[in-house]
Structure formats: C-alpha cells, structure tokens
N, C-alpha and C. Protein backbone atom coordinates (compact mmCIF):
# COMPACT_ATOMS: atom_id res chain seq x y z
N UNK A 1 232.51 111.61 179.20
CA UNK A 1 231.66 111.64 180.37
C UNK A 1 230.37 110.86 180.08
N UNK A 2 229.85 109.68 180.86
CA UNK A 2 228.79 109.03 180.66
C UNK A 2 227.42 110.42 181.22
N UNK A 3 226.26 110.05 181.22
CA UNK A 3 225.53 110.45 181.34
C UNK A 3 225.13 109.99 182.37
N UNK A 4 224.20 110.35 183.36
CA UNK A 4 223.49 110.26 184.20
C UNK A 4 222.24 108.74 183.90
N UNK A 5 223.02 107.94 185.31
CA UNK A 5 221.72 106.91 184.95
C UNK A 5 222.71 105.85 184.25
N UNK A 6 223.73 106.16 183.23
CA UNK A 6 224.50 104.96 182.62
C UNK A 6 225.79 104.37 182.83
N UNK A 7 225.66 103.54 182.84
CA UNK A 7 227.75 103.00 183.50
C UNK A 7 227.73 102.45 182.45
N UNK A 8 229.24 102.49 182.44
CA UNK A 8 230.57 101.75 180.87
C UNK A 8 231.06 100.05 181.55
N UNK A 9 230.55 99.93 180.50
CA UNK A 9 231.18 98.29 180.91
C UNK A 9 232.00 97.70 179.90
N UNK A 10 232.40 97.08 180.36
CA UNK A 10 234.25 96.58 179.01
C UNK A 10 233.62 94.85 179.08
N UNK A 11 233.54 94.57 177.97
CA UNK A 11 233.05 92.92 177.67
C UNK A 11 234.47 92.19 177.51
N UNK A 12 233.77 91.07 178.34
CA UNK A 12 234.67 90.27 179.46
C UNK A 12 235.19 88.75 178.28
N UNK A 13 234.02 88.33 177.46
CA UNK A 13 233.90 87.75 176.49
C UNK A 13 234.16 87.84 175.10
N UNK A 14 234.49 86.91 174.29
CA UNK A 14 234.83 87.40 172.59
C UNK A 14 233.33 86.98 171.89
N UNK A 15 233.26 87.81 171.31
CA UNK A 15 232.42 88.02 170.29
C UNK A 15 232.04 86.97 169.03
N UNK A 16 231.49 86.59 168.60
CA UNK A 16 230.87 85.90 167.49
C UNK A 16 230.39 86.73 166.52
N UNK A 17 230.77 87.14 165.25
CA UNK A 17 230.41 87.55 164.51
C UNK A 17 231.28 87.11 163.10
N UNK A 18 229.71 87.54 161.79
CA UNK A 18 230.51 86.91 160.35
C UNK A 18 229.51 88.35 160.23
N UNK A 19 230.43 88.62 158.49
CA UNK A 19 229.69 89.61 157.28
C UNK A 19 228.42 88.96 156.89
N UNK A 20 227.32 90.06 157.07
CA UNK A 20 226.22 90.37 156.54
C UNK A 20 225.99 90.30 155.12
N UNK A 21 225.38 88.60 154.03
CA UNK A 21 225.51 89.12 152.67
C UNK A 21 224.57 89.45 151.74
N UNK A 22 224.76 90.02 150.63
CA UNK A 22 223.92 90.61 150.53
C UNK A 22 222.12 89.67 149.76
N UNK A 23 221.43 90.65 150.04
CA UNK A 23 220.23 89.21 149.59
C UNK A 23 220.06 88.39 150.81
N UNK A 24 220.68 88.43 151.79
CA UNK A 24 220.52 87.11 153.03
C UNK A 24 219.55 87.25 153.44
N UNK A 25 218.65 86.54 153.88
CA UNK A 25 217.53 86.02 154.79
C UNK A 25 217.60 86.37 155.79
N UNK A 26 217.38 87.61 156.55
CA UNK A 26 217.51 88.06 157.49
C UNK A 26 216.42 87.47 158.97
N UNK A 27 215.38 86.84 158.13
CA UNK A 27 214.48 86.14 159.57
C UNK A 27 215.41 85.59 160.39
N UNK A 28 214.74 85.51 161.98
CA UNK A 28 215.77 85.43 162.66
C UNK A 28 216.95 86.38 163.59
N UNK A 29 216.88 87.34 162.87
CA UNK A 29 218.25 88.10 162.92
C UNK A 29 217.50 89.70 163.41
N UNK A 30 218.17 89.81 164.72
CA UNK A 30 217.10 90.93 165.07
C UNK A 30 217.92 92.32 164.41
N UNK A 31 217.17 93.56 163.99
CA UNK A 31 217.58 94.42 163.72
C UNK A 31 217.04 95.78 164.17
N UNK A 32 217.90 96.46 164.71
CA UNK A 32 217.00 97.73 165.56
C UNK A 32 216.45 98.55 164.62
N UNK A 33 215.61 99.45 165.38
CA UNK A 33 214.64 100.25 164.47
C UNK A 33 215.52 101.21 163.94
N UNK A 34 216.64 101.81 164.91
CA UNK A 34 217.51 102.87 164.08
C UNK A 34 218.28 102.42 163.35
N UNK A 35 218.96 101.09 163.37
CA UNK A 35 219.77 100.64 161.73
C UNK A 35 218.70 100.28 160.68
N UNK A 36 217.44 99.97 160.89
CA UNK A 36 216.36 99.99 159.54
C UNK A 36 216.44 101.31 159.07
N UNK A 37 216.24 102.35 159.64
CA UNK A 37 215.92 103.71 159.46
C UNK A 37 217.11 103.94 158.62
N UNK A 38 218.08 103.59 159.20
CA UNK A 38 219.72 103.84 158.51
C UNK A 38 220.07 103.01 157.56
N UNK A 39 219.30 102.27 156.82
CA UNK A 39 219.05 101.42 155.65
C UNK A 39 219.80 99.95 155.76
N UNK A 40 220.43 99.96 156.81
CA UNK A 40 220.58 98.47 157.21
C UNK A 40 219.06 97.09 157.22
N UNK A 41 219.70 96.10 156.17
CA UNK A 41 220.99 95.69 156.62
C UNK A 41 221.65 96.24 155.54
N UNK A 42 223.23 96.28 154.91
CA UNK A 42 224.09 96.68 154.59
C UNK A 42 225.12 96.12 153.98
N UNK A 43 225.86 96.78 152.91
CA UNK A 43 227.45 95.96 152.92
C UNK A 43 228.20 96.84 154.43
N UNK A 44 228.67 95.39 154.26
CA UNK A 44 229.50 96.44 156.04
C UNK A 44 229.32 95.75 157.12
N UNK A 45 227.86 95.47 157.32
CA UNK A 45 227.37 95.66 158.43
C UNK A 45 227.51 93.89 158.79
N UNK A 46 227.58 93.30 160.02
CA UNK A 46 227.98 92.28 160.54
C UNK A 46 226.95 91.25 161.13
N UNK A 47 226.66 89.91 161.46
CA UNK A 47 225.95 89.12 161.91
C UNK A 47 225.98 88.87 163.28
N UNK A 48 225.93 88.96 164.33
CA UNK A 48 226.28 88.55 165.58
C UNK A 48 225.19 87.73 166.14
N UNK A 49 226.44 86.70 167.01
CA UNK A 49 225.28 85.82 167.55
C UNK A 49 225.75 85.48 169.31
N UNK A 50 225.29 85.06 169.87
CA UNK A 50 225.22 84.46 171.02
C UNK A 50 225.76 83.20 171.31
N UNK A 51 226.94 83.26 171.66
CA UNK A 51 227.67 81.79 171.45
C UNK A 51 227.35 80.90 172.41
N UNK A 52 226.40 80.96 173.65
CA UNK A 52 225.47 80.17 174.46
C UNK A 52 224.46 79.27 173.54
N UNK A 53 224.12 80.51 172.65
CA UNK A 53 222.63 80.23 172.09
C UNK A 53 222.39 80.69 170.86
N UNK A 54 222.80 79.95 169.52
CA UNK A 54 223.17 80.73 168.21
C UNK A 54 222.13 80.73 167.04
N UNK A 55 220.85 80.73 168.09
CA UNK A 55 219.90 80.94 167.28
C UNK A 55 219.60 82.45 167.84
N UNK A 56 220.32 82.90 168.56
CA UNK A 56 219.98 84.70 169.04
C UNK A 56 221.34 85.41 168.61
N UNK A 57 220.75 86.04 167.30
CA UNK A 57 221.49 86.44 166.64
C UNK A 57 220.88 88.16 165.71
N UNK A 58 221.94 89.04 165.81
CA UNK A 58 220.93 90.45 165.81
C UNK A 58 222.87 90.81 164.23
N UNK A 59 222.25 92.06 164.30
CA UNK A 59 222.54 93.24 163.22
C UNK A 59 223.36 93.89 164.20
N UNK A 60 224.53 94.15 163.31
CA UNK A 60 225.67 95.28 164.15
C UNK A 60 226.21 96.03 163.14
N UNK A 61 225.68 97.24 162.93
CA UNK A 61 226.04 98.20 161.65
C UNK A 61 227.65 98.20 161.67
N UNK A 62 227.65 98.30 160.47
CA UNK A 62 229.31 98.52 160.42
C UNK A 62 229.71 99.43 160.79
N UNK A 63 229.41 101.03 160.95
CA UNK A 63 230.05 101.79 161.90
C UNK A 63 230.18 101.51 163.01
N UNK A 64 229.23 101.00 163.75
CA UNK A 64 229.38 100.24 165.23
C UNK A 64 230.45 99.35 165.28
N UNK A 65 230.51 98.51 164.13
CA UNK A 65 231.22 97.38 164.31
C UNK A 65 233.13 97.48 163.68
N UNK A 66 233.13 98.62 163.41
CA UNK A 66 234.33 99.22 162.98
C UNK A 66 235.25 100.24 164.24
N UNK A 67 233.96 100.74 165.06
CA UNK A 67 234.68 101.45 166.37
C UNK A 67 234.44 100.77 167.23
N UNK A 68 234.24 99.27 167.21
CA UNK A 68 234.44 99.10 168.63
C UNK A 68 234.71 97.11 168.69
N UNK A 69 235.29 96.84 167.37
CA UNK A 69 235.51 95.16 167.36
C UNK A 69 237.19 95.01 167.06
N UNK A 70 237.39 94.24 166.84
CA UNK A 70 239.01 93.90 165.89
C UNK A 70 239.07 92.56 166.45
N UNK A 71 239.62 91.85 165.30
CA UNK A 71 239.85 90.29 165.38
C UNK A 71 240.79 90.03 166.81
N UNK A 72 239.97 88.75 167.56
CA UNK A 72 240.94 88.05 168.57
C UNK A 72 241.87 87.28 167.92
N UNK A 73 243.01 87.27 169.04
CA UNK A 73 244.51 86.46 168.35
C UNK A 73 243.86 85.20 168.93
C-alpha cells in the first residue's frame, strides 16, 4: 500500500549504471545524506548517471540497487 500523497511509477527507460571503486573520486557524484550516514560510498554500491546528460551522475547503495535493477538483454 503506497502512502498518502505518493504514486508508484515503473521506469519506462534503461538505466546507466557501473560499480562504485574503491578510493574513487567521488566529486561530481551526488550522494544522499542517508547513504553518507549509512557509510556509503561502498563496495556494492553503484554509479548512476543520466544518459541525456552524463555529467549528472549520483550514488545508488547496493541494497537499493540489488532490489530493484538486473541487467538488460
């Protein structure tokens, strides 16, 4: 059950993403305040970018990115 106020949306587009390594230079690369908190960045955790525009490119924890990605054919 969503919550009040939020709708589910199913992405229409494929994804851009590579592994996060370790030591990387993260400038650039946005990362939310709750994966800092959660010690990201990470082994695990993934690069994503904006395939319009691939200088907008953020942090996708690997639990996130384990329930909800899998390689396109």
């Amino acid at each position: 059950m969503t919550e009040p106020g939020w709708t589910k949306y199913r992405r229409s587009r494929i994804a851009e993403l590579r592994p996060c390594q370790p030591g990387e230079d993260m400038i650039g690369i946005s990362i939310s305040e709750a994966d800092r908190k959660a010690g990201s960045p990470k082994p695990g955790d993934m690069i994503a970018r904006n395939p319009a525009n691939h200088a907008d490119q953020w942090l996708v924890a690997a639990a996130y990115f384990a329930a909800n990605f899998e390689p396109a054919e």
